[in-house]
PDB file of N, CA and C in Angstrom:
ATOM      1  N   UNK A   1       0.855  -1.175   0.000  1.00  0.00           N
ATOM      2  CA  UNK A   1       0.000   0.000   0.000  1.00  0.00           C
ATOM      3  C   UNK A   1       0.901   1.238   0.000  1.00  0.00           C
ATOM      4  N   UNK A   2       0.567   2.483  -0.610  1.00  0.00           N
ATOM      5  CA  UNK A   2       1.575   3.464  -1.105  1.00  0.00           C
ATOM      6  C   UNK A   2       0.805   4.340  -0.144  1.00  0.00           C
ATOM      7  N   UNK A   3       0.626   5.898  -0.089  1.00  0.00           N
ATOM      8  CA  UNK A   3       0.671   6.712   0.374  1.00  0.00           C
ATOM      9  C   UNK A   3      -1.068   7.295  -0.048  1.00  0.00           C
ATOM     10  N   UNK A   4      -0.914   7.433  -1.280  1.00  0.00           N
ATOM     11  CA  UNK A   4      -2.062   7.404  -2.304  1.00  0.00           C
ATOM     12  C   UNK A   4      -3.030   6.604  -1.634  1.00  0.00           C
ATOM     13  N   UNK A   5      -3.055   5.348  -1.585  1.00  0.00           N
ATOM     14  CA  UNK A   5      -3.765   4.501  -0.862  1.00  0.00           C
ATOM     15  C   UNK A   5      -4.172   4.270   0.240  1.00  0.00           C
ATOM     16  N   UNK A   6      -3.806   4.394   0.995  1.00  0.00           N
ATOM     17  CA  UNK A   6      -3.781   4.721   2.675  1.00  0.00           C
ATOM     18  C   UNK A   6      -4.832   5.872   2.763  1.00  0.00           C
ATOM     19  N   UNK A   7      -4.192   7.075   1.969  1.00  0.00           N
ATOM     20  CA  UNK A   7      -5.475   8.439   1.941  1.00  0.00           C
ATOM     21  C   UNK A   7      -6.520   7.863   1.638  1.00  0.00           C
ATOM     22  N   UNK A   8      -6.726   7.368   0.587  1.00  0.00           N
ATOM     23  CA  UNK A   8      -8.328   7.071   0.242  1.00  0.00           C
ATOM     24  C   UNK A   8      -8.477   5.476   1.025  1.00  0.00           C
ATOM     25  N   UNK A   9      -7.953   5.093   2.130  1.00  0.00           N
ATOM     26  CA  UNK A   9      -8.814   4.196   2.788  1.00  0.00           C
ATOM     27  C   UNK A   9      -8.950   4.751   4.334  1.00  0.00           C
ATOM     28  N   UNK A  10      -8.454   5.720   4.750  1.00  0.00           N
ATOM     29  CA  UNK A  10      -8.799   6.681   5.665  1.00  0.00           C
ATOM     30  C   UNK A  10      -9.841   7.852   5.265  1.00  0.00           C
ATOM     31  N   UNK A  11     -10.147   7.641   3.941  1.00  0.00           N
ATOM     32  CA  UNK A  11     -10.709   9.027   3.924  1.00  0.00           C
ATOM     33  C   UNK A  11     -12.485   8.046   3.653  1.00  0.00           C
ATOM     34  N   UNK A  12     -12.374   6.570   3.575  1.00  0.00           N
ATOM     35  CA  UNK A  12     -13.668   5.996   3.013  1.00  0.00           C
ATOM     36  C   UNK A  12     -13.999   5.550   4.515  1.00  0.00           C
ATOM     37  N   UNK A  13     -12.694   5.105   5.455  1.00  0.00           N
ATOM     38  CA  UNK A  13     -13.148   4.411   6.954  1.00  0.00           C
ATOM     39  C   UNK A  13     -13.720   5.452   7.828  1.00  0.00           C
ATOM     40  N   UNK A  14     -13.364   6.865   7.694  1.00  0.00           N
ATOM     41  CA  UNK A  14     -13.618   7.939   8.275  1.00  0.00           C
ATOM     42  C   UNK A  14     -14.927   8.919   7.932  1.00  0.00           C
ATOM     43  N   UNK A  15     -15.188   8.863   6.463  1.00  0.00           N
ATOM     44  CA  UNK A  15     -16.041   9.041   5.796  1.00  0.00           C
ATOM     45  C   UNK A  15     -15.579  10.563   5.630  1.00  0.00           C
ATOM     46  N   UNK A  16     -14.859  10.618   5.252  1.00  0.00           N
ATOM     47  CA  UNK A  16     -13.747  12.537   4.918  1.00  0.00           C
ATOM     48  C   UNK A  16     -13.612  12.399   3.775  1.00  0.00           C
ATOM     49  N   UNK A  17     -13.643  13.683   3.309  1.00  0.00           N
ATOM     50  CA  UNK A  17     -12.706  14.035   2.025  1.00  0.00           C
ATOM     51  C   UNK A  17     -11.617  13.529   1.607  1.00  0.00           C
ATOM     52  N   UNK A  18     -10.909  13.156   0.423  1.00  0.00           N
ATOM     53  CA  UNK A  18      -9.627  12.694   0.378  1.00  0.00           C
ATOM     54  C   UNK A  18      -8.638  14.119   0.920  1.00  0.00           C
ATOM     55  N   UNK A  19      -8.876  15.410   0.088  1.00  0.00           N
ATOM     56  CA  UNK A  19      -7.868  16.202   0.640  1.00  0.00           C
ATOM     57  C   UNK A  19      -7.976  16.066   2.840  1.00  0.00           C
ATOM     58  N   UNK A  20      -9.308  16.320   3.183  1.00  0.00           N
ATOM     59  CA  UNK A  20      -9.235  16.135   4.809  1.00  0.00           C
ATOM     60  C   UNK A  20      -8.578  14.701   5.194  1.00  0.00           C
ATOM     61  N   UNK A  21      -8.267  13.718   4.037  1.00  0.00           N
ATOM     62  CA  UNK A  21      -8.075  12.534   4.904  1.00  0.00           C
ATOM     63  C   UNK A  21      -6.322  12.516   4.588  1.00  0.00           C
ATOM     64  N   UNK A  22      -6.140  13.356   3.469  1.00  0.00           N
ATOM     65  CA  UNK A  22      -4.384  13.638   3.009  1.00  0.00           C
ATOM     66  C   UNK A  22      -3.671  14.618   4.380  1.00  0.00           C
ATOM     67  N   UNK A  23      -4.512  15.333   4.727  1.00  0.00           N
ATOM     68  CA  UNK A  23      -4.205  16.754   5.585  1.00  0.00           C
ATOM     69  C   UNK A  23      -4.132  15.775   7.058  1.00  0.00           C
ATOM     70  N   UNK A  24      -5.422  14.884   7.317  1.00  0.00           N
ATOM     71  CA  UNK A  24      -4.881  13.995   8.464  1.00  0.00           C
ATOM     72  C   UNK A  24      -3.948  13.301   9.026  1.00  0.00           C
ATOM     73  N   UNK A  25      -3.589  12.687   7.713  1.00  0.00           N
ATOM     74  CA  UNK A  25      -2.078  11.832   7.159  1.00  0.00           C
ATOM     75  C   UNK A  25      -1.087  12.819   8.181  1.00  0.00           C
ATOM     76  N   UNK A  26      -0.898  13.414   6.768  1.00  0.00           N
ATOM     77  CA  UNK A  26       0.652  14.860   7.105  1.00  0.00           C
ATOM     78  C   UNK A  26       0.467  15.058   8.345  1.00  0.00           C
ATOM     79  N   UNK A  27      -0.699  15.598   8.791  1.00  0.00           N
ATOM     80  CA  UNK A  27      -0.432  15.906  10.336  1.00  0.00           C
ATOM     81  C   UNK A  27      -0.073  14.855  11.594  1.00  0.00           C
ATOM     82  N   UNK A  28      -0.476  13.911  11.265  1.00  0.00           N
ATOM     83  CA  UNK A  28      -0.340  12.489  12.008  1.00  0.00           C
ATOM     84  C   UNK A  28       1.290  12.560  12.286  1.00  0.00           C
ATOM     85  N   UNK A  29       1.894  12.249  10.471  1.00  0.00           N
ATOM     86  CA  UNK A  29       2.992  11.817  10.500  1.00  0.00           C
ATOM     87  C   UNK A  29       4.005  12.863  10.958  1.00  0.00           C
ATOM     88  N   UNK A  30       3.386  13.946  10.682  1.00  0.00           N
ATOM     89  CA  UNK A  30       4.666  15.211  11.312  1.00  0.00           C
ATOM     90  C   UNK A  30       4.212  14.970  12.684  1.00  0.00           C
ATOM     91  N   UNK A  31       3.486  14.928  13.583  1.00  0.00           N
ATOM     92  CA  UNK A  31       3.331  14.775  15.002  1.00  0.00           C
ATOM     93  C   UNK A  31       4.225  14.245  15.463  1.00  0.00           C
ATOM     94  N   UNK A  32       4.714  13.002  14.633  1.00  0.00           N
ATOM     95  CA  UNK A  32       5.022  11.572  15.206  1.00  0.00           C
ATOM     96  C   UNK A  32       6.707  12.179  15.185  1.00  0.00           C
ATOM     97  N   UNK A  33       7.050  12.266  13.534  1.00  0.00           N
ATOM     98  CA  UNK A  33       8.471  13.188  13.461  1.00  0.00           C
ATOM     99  C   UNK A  33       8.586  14.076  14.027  1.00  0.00           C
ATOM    100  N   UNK A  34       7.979  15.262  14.755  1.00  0.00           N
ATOM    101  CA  UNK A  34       8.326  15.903  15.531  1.00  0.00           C
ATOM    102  C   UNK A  34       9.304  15.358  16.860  1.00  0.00           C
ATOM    103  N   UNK A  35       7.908  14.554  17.472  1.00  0.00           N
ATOM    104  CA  UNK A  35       8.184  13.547  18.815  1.00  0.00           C
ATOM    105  C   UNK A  35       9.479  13.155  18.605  1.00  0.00           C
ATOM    106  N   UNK A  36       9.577  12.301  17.843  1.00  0.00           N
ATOM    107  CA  UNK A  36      10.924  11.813  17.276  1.00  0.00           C
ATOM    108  C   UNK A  36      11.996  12.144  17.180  1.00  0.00           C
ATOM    109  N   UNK A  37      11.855  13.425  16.358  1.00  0.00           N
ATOM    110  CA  UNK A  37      13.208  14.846  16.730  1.00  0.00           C
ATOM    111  C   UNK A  37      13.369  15.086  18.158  1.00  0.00           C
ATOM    112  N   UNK A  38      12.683  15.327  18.523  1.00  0.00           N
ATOM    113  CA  UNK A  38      13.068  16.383  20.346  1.00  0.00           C
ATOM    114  C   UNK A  38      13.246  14.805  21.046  1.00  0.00           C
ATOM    115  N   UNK A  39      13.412  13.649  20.434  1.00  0.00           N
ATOM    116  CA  UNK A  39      14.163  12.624  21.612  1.00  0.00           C
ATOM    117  C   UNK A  39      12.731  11.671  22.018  1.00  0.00           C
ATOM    118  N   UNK A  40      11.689  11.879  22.216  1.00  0.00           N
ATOM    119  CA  UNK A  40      10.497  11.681  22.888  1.00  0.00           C
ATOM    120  C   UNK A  40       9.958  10.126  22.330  1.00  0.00           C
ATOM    121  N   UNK A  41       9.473   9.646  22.765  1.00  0.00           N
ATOM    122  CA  UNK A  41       8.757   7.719  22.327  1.00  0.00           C
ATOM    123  C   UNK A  41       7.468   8.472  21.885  1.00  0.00           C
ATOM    124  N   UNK A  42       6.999   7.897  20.521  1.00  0.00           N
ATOM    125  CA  UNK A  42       5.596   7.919  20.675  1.00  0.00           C
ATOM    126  C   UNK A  42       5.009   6.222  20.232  1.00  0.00           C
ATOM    127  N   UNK A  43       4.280   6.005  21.602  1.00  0.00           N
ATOM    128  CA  UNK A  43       3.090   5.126  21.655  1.00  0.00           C
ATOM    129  C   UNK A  43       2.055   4.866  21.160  1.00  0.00           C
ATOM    130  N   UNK A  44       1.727   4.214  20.235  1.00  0.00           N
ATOM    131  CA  UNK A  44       0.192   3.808  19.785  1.00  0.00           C
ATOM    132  C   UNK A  44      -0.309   2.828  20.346  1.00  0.00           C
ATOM    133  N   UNK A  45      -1.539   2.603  21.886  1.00  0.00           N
ATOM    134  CA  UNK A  45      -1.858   1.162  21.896  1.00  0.00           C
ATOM    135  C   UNK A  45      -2.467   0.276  21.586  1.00  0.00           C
ATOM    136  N   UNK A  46      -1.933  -0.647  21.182  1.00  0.00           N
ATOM    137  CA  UNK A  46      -2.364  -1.794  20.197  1.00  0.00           C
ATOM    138  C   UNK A  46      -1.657  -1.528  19.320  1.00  0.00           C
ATOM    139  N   UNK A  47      -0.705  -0.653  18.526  1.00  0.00           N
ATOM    140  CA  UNK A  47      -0.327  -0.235  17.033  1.00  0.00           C
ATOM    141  C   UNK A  47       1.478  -0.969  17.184  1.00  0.00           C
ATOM    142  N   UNK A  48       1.539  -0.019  17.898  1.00  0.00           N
ATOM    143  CA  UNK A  48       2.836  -0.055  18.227  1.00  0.00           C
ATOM    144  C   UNK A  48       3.967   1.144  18.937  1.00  0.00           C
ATOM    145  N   UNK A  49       4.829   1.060  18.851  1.00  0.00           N
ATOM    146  CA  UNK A  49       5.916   2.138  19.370  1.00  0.00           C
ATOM    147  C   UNK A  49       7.125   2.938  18.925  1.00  0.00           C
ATOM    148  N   UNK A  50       7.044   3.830  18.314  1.00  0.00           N
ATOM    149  CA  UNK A  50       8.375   4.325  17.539  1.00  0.00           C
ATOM    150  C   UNK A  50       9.345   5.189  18.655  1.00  0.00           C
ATOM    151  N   UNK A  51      10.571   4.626  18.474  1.00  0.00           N
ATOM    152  CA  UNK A  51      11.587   5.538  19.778  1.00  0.00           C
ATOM    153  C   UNK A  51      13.113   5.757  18.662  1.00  0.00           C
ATOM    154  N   UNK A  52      13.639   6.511  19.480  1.00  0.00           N
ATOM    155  CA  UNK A  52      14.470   6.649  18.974  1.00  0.00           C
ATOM    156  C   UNK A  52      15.911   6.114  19.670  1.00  0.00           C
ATOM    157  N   UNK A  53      16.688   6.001  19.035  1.00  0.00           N
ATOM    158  CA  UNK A  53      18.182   4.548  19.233  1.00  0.00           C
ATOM    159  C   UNK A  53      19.430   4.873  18.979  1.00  0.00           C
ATOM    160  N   UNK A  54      20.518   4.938  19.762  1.00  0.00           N
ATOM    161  CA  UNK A  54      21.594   5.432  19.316  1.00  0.00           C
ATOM    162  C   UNK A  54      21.829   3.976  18.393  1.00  0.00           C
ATOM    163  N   UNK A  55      23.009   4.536  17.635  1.00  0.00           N
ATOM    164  CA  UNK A  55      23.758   3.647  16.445  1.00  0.00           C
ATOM    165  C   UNK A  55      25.173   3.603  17.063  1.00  0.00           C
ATOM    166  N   UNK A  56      25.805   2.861  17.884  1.00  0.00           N
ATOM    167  CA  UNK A  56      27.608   3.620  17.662  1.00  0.00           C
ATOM    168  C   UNK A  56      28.045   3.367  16.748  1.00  0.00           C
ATOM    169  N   UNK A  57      29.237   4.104  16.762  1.00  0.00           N
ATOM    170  CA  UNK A  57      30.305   3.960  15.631  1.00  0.00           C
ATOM    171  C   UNK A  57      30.824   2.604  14.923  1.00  0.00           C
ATOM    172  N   UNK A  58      31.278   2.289  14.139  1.00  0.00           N
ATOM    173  CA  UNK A  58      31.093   0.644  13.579  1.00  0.00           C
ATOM    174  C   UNK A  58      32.751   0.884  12.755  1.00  0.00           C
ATOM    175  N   UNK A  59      33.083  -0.299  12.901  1.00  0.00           N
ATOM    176  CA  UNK A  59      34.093  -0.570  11.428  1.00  0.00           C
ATOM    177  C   UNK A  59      33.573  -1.189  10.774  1.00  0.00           C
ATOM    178  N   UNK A  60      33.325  -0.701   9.010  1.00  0.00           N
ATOM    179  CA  UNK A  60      32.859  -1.556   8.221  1.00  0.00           C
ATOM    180  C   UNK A  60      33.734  -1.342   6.667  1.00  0.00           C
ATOM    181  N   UNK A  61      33.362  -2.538   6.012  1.00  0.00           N
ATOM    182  CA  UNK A  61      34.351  -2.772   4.379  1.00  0.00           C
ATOM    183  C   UNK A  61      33.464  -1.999   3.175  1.00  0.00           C
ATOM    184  N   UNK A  62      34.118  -1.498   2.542  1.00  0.00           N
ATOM    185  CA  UNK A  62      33.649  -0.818   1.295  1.00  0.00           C
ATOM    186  C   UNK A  62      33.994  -1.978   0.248  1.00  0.00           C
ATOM    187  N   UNK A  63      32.355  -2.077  -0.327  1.00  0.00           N
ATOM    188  CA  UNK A  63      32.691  -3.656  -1.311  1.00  0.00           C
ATOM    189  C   UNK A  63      33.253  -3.311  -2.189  1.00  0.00           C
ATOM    190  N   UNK A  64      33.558  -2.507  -2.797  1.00  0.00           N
ATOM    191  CA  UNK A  64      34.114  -2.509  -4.374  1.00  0.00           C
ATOM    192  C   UNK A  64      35.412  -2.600  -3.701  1.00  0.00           C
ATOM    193  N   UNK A  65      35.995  -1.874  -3.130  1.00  0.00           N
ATOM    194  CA  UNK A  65      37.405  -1.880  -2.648  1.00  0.00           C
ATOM    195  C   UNK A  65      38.010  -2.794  -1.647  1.00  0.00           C
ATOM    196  N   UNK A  66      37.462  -2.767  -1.413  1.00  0.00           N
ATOM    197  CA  UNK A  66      37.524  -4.425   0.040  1.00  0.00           C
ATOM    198  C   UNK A  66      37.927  -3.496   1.395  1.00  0.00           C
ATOM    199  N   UNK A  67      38.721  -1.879   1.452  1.00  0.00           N
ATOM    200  CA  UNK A  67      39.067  -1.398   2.065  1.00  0.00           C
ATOM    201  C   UNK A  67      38.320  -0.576   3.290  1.00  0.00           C
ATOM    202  N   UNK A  68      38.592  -0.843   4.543  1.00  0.00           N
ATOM    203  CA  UNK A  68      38.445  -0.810   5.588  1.00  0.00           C
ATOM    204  C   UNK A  68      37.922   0.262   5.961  1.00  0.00           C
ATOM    205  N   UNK A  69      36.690   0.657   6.133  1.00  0.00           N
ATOM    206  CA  UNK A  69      36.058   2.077   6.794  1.00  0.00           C
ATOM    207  C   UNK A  69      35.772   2.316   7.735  1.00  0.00           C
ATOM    208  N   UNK A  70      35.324   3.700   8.118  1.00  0.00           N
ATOM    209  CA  UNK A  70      34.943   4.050   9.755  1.00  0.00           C
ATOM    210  C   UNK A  70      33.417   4.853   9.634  1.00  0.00           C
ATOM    211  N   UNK A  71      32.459   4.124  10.161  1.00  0.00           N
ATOM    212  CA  UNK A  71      31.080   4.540   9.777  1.00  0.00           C
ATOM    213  C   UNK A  71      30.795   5.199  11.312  1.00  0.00           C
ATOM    214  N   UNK A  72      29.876   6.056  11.142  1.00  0.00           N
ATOM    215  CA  UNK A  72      30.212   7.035  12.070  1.00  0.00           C
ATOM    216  C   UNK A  72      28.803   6.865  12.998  1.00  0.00           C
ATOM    217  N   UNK A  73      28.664   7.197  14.085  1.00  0.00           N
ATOM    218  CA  UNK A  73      27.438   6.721  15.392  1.00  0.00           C
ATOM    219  C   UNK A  73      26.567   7.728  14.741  1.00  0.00           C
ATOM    220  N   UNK A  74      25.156   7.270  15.025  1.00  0.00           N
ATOM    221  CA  UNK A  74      23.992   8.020  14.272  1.00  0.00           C
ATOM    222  C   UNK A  74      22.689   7.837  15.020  1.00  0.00           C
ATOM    223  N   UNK A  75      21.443   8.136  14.743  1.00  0.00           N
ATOM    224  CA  UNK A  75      20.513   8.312  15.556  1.00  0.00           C
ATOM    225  C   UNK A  75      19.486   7.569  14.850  1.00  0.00           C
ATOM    226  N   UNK A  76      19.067   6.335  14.632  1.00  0.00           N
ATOM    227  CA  UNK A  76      18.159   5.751  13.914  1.00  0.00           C
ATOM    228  C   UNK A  76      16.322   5.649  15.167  1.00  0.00           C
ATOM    229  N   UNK A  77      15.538   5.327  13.980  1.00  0.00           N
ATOM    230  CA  UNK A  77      14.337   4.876  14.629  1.00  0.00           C
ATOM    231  C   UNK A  77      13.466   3.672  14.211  1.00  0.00           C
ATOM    232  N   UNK A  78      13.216   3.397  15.822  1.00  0.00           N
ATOM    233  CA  UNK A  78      12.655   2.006  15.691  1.00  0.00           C
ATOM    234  C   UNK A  78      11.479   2.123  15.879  1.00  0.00           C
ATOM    235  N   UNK A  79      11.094   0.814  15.495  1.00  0.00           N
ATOM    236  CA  UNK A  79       9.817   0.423  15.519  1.00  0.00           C
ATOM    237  C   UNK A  79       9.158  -1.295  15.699  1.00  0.00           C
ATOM    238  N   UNK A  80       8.662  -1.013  16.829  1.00  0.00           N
ATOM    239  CA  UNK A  80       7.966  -2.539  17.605  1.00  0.00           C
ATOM    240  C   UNK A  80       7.104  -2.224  17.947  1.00  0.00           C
ATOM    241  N   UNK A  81       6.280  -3.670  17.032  1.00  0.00           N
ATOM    242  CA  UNK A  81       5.293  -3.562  16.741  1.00  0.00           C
ATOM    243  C   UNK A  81       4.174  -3.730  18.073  1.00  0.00           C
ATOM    244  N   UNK A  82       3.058  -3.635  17.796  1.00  0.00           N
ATOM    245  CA  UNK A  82       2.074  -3.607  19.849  1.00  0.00           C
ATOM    246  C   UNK A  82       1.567  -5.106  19.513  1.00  0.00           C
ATOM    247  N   UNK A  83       0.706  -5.695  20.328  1.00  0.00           N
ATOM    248  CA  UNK A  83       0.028  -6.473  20.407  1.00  0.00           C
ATOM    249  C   UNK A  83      -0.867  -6.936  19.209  1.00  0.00           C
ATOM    250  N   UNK A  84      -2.014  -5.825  18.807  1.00  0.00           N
ATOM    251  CA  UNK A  84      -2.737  -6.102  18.084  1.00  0.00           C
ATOM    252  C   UNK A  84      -2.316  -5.982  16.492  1.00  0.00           C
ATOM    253  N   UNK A  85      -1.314  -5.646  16.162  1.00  0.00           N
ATOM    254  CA  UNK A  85      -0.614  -5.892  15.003  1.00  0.00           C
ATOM    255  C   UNK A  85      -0.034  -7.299  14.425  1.00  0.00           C
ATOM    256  N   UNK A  86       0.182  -8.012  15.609  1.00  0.00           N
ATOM    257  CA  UNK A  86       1.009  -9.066  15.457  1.00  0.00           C
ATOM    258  C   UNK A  86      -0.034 -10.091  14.350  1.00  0.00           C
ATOM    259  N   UNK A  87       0.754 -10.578  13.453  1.00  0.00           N
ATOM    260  CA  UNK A  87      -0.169 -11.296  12.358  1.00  0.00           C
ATOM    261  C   UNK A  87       0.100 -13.071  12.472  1.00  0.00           C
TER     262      UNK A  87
END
């Protein structure tokens, strides 16, 4: 399911407009990226949980060259899944 899709099955479960059910989307998902930026967990229950994770620093190989790199610590985000997701 793409992006496109999701709108118009929020906008038929909700019974909204596609633009009100696109505008729901964006706002949802910037909520969530916000949270995300300033450090913060956001919780959905039953959905699941997005947090954010340090990465450290790693040694890793560059394939074409076989030669030895230094990949640098970073800030990734996770996601585990809740209860009622589980399939």
């Amino acid at each position: 399911m793409n992006k496109t899709q999701l709108i118009e099955k929020i906008a038929a479960g909700a019974e909204l407009t596609k633009a009100d059910a696109k505008k729901a989307l964006e706002a949802t998902l910037g909520a969530i990226a916000g949270a995300l930026k300033e450090g913060d967990k956001v919780q959905l229950i039953g959905f699941g949980t997005f947090a954010v994770a340090d990465r450290p620093a790693r040694e890793g190989i560059n394939p074409a060259t076989k030669e030895k790199i230094q990949i640098a610590a970073k800030k990734v985000v996770k996601f585990k899944a809740g209860a009622d997701l589980a399939i």
